[in-house]
C-alpha atoms as a PDB file:
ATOM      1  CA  UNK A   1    -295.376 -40.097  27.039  1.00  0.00           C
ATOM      2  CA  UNK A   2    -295.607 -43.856  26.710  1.00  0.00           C
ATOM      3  CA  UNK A   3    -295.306 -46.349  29.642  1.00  0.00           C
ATOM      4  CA  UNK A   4    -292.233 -48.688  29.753  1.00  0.00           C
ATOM      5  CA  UNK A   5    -294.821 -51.291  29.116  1.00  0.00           C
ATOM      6  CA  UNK A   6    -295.971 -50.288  25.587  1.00  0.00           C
ATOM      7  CA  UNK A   7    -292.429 -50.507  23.956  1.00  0.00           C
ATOM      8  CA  UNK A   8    -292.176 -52.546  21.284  1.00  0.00           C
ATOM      9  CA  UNK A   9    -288.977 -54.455  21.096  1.00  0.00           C
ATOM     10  CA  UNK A  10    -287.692 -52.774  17.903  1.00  0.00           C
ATOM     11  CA  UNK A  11    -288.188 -49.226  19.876  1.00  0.00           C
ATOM     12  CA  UNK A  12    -286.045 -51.040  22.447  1.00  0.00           C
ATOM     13  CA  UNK A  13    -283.657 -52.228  20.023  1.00  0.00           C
ATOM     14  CA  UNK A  14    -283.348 -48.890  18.147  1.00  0.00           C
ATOM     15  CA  UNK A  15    -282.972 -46.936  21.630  1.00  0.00           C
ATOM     16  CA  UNK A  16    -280.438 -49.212  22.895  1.00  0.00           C
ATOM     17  CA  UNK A  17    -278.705 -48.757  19.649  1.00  0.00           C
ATOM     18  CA  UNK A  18    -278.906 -44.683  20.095  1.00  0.00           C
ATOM     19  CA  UNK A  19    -277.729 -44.730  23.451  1.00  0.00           C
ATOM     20  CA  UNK A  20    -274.390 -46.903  23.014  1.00  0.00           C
ATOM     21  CA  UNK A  21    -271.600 -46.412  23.739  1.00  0.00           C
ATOM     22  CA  UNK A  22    -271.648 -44.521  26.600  1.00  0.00           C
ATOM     23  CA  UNK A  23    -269.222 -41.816  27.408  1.00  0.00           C
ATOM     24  CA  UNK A  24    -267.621 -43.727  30.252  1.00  0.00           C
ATOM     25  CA  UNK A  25    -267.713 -47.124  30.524  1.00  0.00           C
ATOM     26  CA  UNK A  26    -268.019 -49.238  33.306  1.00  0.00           C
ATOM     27  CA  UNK A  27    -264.841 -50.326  35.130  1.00  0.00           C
ATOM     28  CA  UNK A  28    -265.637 -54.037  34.670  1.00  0.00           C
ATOM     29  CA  UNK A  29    -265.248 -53.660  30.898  1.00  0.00           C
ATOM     30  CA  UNK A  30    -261.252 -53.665  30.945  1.00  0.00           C
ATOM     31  CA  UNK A  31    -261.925 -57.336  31.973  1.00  0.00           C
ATOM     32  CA  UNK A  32    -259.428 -58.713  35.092  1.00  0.00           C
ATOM     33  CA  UNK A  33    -256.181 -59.760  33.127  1.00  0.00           C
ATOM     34  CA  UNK A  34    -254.522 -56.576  33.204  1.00  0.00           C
ATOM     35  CA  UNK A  35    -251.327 -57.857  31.642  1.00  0.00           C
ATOM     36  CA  UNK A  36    -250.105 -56.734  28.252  1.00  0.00           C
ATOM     37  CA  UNK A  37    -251.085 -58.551  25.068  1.00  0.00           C
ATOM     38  CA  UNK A  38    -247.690 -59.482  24.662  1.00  0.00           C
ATOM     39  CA  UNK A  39    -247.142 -61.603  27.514  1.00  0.00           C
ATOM     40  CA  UNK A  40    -250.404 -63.469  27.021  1.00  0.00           C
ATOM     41  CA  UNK A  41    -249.043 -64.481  23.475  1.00  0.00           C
ATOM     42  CA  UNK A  42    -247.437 -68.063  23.728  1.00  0.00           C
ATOM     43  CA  UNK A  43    -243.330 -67.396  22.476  1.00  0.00           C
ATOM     44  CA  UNK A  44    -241.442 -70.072  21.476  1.00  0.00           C
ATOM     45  CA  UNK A  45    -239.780 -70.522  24.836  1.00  0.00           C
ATOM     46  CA  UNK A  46    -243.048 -71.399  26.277  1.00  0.00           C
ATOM     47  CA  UNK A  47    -243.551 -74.533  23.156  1.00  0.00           C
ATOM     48  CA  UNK A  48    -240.304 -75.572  24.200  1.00  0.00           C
ATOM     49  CA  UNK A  49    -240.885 -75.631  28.037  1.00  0.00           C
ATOM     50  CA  UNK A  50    -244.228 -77.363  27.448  1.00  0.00           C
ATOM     51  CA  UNK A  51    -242.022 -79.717  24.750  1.00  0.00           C
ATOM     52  CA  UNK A  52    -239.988 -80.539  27.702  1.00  0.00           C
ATOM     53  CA  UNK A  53    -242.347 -81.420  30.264  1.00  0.00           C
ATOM     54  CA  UNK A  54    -243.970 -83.845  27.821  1.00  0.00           C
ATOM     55  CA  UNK A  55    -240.709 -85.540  27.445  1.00  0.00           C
ATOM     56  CA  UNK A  56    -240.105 -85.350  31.397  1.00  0.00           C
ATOM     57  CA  UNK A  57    -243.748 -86.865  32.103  1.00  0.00           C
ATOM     58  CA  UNK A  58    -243.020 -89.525  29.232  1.00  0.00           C
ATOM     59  CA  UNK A  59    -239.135 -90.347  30.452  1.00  0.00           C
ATOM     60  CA  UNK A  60    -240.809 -90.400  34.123  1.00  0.00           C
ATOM     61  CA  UNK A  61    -242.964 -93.175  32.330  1.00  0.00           C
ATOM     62  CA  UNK A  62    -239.223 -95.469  31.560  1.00  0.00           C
ATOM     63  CA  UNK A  63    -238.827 -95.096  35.183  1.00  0.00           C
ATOM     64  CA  UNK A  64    -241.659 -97.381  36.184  1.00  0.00           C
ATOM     65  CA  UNK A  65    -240.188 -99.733  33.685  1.00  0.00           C
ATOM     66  CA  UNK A  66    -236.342 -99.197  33.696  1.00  0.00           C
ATOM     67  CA  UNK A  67    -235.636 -97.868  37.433  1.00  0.00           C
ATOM     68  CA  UNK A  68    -232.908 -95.873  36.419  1.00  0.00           C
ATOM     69  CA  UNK A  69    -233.941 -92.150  37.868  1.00  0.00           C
ATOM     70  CA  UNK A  70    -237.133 -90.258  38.444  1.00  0.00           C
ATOM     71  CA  UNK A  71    -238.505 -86.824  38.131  1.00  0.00           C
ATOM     72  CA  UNK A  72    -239.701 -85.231  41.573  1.00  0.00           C
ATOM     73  CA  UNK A  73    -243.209 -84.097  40.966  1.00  0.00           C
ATOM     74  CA  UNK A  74    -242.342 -80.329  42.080  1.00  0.00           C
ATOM     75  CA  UNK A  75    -239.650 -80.272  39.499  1.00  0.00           C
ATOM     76  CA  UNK A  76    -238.515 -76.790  37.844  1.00  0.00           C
ATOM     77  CA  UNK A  77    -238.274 -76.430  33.993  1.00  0.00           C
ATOM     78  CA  UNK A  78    -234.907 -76.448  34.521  1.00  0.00           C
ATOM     79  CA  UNK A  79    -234.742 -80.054  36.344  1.00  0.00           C
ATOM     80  CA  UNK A  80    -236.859 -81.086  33.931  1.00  0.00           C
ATOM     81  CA  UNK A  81    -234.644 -79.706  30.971  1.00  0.00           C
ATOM     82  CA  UNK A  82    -231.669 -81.726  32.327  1.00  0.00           C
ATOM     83  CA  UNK A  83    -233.829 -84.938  33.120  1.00  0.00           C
ATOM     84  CA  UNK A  84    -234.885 -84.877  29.752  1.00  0.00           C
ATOM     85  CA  UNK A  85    -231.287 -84.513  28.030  1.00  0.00           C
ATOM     86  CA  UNK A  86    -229.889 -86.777  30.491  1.00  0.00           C
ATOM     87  CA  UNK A  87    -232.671 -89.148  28.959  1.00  0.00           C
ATOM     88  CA  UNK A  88    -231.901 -88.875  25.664  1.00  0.00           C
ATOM     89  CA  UNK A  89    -227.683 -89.259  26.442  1.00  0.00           C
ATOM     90  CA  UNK A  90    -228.433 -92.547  27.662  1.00  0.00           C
ATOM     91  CA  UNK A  91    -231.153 -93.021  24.414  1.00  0.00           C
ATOM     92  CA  UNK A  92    -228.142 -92.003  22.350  1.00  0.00           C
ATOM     93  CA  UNK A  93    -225.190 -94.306  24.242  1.00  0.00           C
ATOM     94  CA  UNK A  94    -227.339 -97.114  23.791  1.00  0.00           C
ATOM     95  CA  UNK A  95    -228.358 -97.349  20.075  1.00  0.00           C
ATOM     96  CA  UNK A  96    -224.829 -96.168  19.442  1.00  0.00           C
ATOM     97  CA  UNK A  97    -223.365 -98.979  21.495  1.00  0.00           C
ATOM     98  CA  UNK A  98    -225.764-101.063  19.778  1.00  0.00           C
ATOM     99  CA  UNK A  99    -224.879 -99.899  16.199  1.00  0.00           C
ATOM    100  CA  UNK A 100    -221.012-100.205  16.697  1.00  0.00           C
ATOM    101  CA  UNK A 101    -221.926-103.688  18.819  1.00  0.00           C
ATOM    102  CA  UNK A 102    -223.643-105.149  16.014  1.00  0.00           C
ATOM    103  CA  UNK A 103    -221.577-103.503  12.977  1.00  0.00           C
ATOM    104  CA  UNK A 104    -218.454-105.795  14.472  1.00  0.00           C
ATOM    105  CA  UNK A 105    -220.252-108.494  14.434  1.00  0.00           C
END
């Protein structure tokens, strides 16, 4: 019988190769997230939440400028659902106010 020593790397190679897979696995190979697929998947309610906090960070941004209201930084997707709406009322009022204001004129 040969030493370990006096292997050549392709008789590694082609033992490995023999030897694989094994008949039980190690417990390790399931990997840690043990969710299903399906809830790793991004849905479309997940775009739109992420959609919204964009808008929430970027309305948060008028704040500075504007001081009219401001986003608590521990807000829920919900708060920030209804900050961003209310934001885009008052988007809407204005260039509407503006469009009537100047179509008088």
């Amino acid at each position: 019988m040969e030493s370990q020593d006096e292997m050549t790397e392709a008789e590694i190679d082609r033992n490995l190769e023999e030897s694989y897979p094994a008949s039980d696995p190690p417990s390790w190979t399931l990997g840690t997230d043990h969710k299903p697929a399906q809830s790793r998947k991004t849905t479309r309610g997940d775009s739109v939440r992420l959609v919204f906090h964009k808008l929430a960070r970027l309305f948060n941004g008028l704040h500075w400028m504007i001081g009219i209201t401001t986003l608590p930084p521990t807000a829920t997707p919900r708060e920030e659902r209804s900050f961003v709406l209310m934001w885009i009322g008052i988007v809407v009022f204005i260039i509407g106010f503006f469009a009537i204001f100047f179509y008088l004129l």
